[in-house]
N, C-alpha and C. Protein backbone atom coordinates (compact mmCIF):
# COMPACT_ATOMS: atom_id res chain seq x y z
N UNK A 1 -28.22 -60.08 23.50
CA UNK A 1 -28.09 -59.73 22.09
C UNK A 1 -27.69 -58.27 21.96
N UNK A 2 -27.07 -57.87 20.93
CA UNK A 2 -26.58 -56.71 20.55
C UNK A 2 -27.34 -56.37 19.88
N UNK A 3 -27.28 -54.39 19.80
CA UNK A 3 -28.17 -53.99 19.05
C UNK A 3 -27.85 -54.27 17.52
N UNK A 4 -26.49 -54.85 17.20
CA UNK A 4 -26.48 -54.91 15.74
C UNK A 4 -26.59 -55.82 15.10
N UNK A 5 -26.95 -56.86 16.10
CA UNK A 5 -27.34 -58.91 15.46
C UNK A 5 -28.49 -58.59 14.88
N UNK A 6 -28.75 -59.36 13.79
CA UNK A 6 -29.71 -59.57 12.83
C UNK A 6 -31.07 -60.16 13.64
N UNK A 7 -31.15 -60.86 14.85
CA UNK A 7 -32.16 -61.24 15.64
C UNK A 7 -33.06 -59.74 16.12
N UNK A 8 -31.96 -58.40 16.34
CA UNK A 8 -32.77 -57.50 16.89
C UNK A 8 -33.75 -56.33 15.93
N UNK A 9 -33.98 -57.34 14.89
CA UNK A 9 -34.47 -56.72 13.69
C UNK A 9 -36.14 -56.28 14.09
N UNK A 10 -36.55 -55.18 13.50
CA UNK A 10 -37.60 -55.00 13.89
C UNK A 10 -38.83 -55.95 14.27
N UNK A 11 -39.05 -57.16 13.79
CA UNK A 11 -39.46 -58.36 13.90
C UNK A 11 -39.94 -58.65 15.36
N UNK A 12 -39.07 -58.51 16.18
CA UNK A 12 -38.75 -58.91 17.79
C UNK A 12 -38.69 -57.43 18.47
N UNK A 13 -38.65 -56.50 18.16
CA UNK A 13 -38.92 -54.85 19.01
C UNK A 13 -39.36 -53.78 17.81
N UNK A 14 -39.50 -52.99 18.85
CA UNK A 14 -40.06 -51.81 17.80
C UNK A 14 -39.12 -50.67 17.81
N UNK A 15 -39.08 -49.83 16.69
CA UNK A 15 -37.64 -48.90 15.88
C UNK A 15 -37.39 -48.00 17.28
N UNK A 16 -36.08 -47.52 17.68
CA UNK A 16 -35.34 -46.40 18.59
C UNK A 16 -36.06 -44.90 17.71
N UNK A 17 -36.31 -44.35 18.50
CA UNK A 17 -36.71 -42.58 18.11
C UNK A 17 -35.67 -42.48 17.33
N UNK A 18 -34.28 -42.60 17.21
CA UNK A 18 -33.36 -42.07 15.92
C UNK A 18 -33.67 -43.20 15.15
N UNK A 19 -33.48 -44.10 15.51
CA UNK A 19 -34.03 -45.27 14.19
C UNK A 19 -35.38 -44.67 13.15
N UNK A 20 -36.23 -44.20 14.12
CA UNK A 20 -37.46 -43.82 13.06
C UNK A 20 -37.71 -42.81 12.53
N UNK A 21 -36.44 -41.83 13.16
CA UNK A 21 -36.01 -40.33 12.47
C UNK A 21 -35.30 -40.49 11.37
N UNK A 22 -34.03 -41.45 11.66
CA UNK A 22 -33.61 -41.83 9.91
C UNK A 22 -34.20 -41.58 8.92
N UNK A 23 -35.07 -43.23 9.63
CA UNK A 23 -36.05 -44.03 8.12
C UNK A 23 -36.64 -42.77 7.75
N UNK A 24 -36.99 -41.93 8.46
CA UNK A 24 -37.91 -40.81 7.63
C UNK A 24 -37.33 -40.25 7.10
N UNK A 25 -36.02 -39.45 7.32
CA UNK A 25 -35.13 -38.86 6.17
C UNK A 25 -34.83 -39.48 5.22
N UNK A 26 -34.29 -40.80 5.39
CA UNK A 26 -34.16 -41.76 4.35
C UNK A 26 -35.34 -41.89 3.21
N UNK A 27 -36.67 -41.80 3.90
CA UNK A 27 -37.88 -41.88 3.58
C UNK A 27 -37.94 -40.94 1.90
N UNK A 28 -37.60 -39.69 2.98
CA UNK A 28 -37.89 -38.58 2.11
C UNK A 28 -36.85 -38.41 0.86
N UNK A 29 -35.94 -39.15 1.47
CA UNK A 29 -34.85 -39.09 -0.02
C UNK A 29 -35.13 -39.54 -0.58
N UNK A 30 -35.50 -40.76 -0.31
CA UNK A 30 -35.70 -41.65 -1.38
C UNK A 30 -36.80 -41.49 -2.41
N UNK A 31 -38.10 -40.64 -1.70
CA UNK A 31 -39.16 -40.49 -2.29
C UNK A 31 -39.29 -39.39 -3.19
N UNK A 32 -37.98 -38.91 -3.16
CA UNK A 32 -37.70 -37.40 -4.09
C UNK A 32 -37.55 -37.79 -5.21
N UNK A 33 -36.59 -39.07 -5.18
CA UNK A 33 -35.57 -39.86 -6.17
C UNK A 33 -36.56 -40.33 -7.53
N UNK A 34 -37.42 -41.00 -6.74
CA UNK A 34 -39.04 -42.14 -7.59
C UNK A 34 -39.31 -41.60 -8.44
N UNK A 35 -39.02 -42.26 -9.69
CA UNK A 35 -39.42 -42.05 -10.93
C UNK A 35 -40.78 -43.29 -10.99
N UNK A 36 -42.26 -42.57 -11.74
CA UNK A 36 -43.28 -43.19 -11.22
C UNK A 36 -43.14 -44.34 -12.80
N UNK A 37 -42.48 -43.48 -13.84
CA UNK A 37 -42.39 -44.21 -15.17
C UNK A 37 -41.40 -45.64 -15.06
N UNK A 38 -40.75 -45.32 -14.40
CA UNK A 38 -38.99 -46.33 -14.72
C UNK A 38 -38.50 -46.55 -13.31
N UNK A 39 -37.21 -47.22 -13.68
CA UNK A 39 -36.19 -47.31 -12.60
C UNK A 39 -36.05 -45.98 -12.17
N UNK A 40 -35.61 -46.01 -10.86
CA UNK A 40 -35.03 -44.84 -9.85
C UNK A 40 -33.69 -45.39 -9.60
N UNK A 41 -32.78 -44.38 -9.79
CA UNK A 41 -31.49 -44.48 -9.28
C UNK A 41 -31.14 -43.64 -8.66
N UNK A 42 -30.55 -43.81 -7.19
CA UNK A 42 -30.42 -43.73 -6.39
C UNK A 42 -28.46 -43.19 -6.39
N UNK A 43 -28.02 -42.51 -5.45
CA UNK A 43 -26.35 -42.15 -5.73
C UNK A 43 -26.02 -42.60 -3.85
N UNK A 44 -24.92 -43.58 -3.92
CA UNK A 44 -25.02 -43.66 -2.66
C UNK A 44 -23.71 -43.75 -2.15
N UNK A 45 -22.75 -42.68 -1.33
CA UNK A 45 -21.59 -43.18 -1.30
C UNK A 45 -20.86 -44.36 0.08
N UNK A 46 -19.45 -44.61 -0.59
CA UNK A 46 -19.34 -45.50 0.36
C UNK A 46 -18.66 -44.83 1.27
N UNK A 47 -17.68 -46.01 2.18
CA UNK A 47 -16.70 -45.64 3.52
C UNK A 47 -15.81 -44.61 2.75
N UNK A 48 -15.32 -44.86 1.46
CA UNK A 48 -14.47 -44.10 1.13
C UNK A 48 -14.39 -43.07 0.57
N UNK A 49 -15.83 -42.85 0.73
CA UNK A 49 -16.58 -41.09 -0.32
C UNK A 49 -16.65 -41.50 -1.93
N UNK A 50 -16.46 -42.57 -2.11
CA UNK A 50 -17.15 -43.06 -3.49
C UNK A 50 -18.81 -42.93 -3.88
N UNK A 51 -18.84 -42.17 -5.03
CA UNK A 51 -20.16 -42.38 -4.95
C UNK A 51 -21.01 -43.49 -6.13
N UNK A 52 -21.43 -44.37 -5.47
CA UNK A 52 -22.43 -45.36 -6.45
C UNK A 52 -23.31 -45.13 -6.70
N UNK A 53 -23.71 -45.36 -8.10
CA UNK A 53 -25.37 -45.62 -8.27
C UNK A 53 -25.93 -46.82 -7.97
N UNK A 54 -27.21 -46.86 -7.25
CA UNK A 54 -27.94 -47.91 -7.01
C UNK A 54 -29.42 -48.05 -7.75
N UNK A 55 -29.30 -48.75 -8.72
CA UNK A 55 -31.24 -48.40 -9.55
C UNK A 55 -31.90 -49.35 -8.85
N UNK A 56 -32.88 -49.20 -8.57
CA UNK A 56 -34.23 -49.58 -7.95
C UNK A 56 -35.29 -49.87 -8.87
N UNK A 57 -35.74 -50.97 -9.11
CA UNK A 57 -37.11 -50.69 -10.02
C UNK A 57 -38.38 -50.87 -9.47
N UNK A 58 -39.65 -49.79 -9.88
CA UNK A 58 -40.96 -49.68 -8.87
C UNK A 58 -41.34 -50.52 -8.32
N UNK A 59 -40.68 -51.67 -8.36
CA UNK A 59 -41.60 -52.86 -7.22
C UNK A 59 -40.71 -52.50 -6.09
N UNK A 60 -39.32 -52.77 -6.27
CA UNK A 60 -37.83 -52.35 -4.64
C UNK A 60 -38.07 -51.04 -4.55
N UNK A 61 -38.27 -49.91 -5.25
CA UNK A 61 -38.78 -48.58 -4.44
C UNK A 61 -39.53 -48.43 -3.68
N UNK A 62 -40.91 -48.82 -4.24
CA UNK A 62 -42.30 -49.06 -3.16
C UNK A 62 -41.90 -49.72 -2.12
N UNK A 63 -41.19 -50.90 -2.23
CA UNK A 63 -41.25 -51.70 -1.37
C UNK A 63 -40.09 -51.21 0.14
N UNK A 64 -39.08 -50.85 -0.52
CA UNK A 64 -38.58 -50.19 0.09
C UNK A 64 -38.97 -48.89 1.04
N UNK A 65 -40.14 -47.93 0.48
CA UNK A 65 -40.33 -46.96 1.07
C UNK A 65 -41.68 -47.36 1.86
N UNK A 66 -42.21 -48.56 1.77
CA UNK A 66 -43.12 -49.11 2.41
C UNK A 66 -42.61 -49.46 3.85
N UNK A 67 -40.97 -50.37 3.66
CA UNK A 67 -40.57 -50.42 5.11
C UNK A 67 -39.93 -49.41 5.45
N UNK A 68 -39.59 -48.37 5.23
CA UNK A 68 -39.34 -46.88 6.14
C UNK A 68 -40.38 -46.48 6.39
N UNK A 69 -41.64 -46.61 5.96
CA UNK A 69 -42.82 -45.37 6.17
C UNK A 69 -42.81 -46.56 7.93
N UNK A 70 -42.69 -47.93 7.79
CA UNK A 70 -43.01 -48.32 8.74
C UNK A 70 -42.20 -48.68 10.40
N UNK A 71 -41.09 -48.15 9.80
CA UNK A 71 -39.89 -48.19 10.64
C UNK A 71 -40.17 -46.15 11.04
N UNK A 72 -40.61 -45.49 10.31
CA UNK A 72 -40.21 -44.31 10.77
C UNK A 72 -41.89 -43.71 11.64
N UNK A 73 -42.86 -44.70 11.51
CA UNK A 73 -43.86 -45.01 12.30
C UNK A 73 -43.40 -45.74 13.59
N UNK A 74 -42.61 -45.64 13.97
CA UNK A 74 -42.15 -46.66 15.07
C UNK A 74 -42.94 -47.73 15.43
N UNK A 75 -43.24 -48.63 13.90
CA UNK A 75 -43.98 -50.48 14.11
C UNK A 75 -42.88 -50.74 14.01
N UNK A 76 -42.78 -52.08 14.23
CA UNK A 76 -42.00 -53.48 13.75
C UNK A 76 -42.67 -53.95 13.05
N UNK A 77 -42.03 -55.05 12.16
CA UNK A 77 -42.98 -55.20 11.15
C UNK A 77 -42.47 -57.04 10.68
N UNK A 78 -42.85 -57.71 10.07
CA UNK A 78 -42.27 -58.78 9.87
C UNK A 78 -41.96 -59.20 8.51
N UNK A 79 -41.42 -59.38 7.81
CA UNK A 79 -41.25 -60.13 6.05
C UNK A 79 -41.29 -61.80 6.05
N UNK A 80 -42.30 -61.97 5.09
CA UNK A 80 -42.47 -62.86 5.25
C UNK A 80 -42.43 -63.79 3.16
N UNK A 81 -41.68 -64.21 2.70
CA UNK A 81 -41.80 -64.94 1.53
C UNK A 81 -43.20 -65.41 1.34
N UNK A 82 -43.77 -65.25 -0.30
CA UNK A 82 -44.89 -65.86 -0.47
C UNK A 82 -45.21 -67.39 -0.54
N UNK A 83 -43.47 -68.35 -0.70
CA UNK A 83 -44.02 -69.42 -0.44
C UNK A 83 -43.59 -69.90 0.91
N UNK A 84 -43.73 -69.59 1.91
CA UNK A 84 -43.23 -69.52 3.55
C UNK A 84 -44.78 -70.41 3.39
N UNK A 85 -44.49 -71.61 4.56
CA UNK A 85 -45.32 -72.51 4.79
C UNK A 85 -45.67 -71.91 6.11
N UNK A 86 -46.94 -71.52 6.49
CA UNK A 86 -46.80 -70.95 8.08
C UNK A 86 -47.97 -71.89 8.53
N UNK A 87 -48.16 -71.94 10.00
CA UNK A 87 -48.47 -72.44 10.95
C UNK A 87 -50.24 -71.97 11.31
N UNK A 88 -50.80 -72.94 11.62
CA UNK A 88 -52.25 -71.74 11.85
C UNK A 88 -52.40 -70.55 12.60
N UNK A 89 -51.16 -70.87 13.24
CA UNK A 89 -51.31 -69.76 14.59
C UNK A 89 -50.80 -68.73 14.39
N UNK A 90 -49.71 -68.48 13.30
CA UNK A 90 -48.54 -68.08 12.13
C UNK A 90 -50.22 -67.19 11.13
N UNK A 91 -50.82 -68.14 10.81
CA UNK A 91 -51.68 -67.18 9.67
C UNK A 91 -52.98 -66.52 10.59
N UNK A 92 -53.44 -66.97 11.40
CA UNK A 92 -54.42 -66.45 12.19
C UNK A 92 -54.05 -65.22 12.81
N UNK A 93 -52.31 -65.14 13.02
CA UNK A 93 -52.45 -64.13 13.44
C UNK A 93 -52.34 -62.76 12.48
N UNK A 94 -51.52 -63.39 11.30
CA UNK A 94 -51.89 -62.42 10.11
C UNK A 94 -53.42 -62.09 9.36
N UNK A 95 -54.57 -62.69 10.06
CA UNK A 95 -55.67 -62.85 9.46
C UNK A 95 -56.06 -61.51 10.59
N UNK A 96 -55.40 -61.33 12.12
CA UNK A 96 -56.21 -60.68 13.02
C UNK A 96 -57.57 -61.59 13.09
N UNK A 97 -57.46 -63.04 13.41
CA UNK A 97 -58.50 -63.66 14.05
C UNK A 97 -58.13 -64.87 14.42
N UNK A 98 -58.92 -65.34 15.78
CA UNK A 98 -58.38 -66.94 16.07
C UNK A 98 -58.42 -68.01 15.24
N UNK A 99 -57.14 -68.76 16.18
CA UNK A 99 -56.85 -69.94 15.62
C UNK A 99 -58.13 -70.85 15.44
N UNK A 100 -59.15 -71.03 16.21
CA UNK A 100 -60.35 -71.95 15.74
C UNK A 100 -60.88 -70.98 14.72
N UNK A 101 -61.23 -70.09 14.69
CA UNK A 101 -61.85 -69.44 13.64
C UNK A 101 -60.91 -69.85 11.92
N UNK A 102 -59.42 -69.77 12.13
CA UNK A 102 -59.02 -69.79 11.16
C UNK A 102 -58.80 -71.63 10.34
N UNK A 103 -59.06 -72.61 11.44
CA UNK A 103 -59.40 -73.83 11.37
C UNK A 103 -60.80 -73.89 10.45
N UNK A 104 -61.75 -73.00 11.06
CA UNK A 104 -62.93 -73.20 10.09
C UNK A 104 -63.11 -72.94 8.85
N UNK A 105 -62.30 -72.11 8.88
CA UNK A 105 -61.71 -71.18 6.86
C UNK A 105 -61.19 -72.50 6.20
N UNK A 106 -60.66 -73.06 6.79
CA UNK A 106 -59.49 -74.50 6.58
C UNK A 106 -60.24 -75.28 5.86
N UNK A 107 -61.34 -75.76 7.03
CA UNK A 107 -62.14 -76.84 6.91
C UNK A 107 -63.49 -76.41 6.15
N UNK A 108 -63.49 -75.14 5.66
CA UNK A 108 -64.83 -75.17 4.65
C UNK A 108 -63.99 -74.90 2.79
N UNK A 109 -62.45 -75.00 3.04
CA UNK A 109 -61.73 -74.59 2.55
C UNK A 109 -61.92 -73.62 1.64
N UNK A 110 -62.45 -72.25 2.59
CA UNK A 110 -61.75 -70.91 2.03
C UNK A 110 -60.56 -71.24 1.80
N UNK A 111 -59.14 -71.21 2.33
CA UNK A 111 -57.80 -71.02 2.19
C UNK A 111 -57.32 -72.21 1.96
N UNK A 112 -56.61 -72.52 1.20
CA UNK A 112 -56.05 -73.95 0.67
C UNK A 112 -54.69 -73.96 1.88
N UNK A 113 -54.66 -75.92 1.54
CA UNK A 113 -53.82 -76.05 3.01
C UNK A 113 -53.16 -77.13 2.78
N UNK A 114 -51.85 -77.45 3.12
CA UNK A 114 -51.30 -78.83 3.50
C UNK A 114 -51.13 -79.44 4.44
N UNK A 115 -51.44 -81.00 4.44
CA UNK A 115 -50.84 -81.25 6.19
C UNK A 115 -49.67 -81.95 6.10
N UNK A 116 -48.71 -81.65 7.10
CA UNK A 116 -47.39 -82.33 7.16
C UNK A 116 -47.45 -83.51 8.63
N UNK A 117 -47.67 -84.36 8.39
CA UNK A 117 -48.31 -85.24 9.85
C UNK A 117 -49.76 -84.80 10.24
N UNK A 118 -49.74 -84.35 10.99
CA UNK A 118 -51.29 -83.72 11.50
C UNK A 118 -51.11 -82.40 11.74
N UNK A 119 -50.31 -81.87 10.95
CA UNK A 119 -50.04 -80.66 11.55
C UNK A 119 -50.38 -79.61 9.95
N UNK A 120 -51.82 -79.32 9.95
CA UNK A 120 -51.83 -78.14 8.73
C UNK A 120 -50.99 -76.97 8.44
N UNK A 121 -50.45 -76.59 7.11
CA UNK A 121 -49.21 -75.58 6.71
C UNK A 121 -50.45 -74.74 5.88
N UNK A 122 -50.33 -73.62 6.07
CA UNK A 122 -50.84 -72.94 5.04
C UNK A 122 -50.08 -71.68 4.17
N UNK A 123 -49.99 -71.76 2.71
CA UNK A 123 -48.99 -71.32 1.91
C UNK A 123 -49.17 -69.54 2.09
N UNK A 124 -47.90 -68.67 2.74
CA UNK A 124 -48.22 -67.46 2.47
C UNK A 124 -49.27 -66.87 1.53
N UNK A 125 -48.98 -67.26 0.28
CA UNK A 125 -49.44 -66.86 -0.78
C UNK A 125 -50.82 -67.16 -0.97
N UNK A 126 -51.52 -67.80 -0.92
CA UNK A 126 -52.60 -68.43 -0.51
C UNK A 126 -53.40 -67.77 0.43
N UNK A 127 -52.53 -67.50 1.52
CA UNK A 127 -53.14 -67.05 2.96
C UNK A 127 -53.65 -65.45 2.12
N UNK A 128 -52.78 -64.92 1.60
CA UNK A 128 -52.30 -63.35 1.52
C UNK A 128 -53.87 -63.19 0.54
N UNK A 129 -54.26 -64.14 -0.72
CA UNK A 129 -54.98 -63.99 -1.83
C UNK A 129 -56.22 -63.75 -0.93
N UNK A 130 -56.35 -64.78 0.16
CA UNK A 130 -57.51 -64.85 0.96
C UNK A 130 -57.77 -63.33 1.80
N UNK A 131 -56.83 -62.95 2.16
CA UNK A 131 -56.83 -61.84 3.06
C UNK A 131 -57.50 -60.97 2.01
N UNK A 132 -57.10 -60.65 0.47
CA UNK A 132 -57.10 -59.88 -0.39
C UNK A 132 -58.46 -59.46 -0.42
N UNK A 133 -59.01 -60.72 -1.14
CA UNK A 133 -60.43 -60.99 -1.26
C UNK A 133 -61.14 -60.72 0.36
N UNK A 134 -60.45 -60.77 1.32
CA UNK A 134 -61.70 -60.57 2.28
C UNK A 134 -61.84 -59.37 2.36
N UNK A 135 -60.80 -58.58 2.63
CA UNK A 135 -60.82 -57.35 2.83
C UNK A 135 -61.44 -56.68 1.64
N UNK A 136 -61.29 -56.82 0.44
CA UNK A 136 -62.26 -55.92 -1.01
C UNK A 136 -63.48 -56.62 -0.51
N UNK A 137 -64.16 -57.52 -0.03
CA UNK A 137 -65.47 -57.98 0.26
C UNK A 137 -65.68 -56.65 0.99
N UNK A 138 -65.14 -56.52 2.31
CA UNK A 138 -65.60 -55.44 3.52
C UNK A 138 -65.55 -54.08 2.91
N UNK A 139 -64.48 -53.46 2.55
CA UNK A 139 -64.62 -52.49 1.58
C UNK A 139 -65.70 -52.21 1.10
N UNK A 140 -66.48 -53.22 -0.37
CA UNK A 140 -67.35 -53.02 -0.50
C UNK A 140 -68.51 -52.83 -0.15
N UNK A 141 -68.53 -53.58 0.84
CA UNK A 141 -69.84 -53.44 1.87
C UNK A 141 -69.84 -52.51 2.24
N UNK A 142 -68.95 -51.41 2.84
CA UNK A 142 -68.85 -50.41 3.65
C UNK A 142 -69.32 -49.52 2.85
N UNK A 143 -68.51 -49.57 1.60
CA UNK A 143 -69.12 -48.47 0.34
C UNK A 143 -70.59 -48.31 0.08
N UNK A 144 -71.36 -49.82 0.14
CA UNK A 144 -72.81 -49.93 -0.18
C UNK A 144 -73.30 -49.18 1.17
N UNK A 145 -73.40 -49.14 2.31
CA UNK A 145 -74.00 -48.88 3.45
C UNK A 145 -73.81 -47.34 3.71
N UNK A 146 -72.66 -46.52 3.02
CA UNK A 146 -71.89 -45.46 3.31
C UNK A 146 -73.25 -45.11 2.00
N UNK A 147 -73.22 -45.62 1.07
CA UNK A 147 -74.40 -45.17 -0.08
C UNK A 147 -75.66 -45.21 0.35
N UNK A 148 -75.85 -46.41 0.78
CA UNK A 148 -77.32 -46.21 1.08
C UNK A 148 -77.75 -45.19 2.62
N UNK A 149 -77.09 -45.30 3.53
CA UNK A 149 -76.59 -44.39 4.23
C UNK A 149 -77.07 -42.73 3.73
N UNK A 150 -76.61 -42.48 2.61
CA UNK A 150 -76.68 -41.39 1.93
C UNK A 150 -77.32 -41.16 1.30
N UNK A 151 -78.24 -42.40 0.56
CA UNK A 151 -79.29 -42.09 -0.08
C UNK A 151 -80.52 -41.65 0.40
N UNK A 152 -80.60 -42.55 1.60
CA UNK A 152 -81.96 -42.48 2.89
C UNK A 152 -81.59 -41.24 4.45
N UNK A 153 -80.80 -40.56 3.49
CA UNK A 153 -80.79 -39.70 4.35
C UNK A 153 -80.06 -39.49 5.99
N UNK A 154 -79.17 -40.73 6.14
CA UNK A 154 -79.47 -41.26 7.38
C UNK A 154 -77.55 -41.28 7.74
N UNK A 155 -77.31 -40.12 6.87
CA UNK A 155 -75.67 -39.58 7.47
C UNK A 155 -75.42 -37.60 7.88
């Protein structure tokens, strides 16, 4: 594969030192640009020294400067659609926990699920709500213990 096929997308390796020097300049342009009220427009020229405007609105800005912060971190990173049907092994590993573990979420149905033959799908979106909620669970906990922690003297 070539470095410029769409297979060698960060997905499958992680960013070249100029790759993640870009994204960070890129980073920083872009983050100059961000209007926190409105669209951001962006001036971008082409092959032929034309210059375009490109507007962005705060969901494609963020989102955008979300994958440079992570390309210029030298991760790879993966995109994934919220209605992408994934695999247990597919969400377990976005959960950061095993596949039997994430069978048991299944089967007490924390996370809602389909089966296609015998084979359970579980809906990005779904998966992602679950992640949401687990993680503000831990959060909070941490906050209570970090308090009481502090109340009893015991930081």
């Amino acid at each position: 594969m070539n470095a410029e096929s769409p297979a060698s997308a960060f997905d499958e390796r992680l960013p070249t030192e100029l790759e993640s020097s870009n994204a960070e300049t890129l980073r920083q342009i872009v983050a100059s640009q961000i209007k926190e009220d409105g669209e951001t427009v962006i001036k971008i020229a082409n092959e032929q020294g034309k210059t375009l405007p490109v507007t962005l609105s705060p969901a494609l800005a963020h989102s955008f400067l979300e994958v440079l912060r992570l390309v210029s971190s030298g991760r790879g990173f993966h995109l994934i659609p919220l209605d992408s049907q994934l695999t247990t092994q597919e969400a377990a590993d976005i959960l950061n926990v095993s596949r039997p573990h994430l069978i048991k979420l299944l089967e007490r149905e924390d996370i809602g699920f389909t089966k296609v033959g015998r084979h359970r799908r579980i809906k990005a979106s779904d998966l992602l709500e679950y992640k949401e909620g687990r993680d503000a669970k831990r959060a909070n906990a941490l906050k209570d213990m970090a308090e009481f922690d502090g109340e009893h003297g015991l930081l």
